[in-house]
Structures are given as structure tokens and as C-alpha cells.
Protein backbone atom coordinates (compact mmCIF):
# COMPACT_ATOMS: atom_id res chain seq x y z
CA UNK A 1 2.80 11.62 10.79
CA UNK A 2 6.28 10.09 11.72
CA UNK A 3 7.46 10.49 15.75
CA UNK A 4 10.07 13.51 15.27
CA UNK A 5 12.21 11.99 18.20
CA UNK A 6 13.05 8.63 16.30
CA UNK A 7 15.48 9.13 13.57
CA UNK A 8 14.02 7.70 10.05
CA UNK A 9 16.42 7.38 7.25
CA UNK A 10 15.64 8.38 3.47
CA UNK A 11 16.78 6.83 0.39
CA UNK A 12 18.13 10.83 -0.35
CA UNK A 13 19.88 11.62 2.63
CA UNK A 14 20.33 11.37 6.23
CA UNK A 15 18.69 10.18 8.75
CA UNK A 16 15.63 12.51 9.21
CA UNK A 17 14.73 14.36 12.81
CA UNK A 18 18.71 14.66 13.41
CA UNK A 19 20.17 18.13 14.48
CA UNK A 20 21.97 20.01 11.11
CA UNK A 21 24.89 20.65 13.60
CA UNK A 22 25.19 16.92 14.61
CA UNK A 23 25.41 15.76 10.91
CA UNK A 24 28.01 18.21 10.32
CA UNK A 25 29.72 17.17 12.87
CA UNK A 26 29.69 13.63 12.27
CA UNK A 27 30.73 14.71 8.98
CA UNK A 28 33.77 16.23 10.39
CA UNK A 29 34.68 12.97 12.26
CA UNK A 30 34.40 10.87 8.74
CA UNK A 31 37.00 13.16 7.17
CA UNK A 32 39.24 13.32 10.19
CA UNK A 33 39.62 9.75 10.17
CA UNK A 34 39.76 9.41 6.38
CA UNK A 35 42.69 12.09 6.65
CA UNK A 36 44.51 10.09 9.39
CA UNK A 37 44.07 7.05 7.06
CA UNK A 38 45.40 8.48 3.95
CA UNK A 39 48.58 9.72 6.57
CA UNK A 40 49.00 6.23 7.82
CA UNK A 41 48.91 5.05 4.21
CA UNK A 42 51.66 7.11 3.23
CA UNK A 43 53.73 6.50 5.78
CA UNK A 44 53.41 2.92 5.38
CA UNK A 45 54.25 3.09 1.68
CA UNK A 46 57.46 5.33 2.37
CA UNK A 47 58.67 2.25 4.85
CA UNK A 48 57.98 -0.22 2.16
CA UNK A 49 59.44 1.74 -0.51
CA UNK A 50 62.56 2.98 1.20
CA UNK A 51 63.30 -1.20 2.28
CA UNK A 52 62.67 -1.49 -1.48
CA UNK A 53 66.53 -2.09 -2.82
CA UNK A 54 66.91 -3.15 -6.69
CA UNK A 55 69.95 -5.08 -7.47
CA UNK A 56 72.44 -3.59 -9.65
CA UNK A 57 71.60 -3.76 -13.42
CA UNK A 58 68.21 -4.29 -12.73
CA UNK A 59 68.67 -7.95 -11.51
């Protein structure tokens, strides 16, 4: 039988003898960081874009 304090990791899921609540949790982190990301991205590609100048007639 496997120690239940050591974490053990599946090939399904997550690591196995970790609290529900921290998983979730950690979760939450992942897609609070991907969201500030995605923000940063945009913002990023609005500063490009609006330094972006075509010449007139297309060049």
C-alpha cells in the first residue's frame, strides 16, 4: 500500500494523496496567470499595431 503522505502522480490525473481544495486552488493560480498573459499579450499587440503606419497607396 502506497505512504498517503507522499504525493504519487498517475498517468490520469493529479498527483494522488493531495487535498481536493489545494488542486483547485492551484488550478485557480494556472488560470490567473494564463489570464494576465493573454492581457499582456494584447496590450503588447495594440503597441505594435498602433506604431504600425502603412505608406500611402500601399507602398
Amino acid at each position: 500500500m502506497p505512504d498517503e503522505t507522499k504525493p504519487t502522480t498517475t498517468q490520469d490525473g493529479p498527483p494522488q494523496g493531495v487535498p481536493a481544495a489545494a488542486r483547485s486552488r492551484e488550478g485557480g493560480r494556472i488560470r490567473q496567470w494564463l489570464e494576465r498573459v493573454g492581457l499582456a499579450l494584447e496590450r503588447a499587440e495594440k503597441r505594435i499595431m498602433d506604431g504600425f503606419r502603412v505608406p500611402p497607396h500601399g507602398g
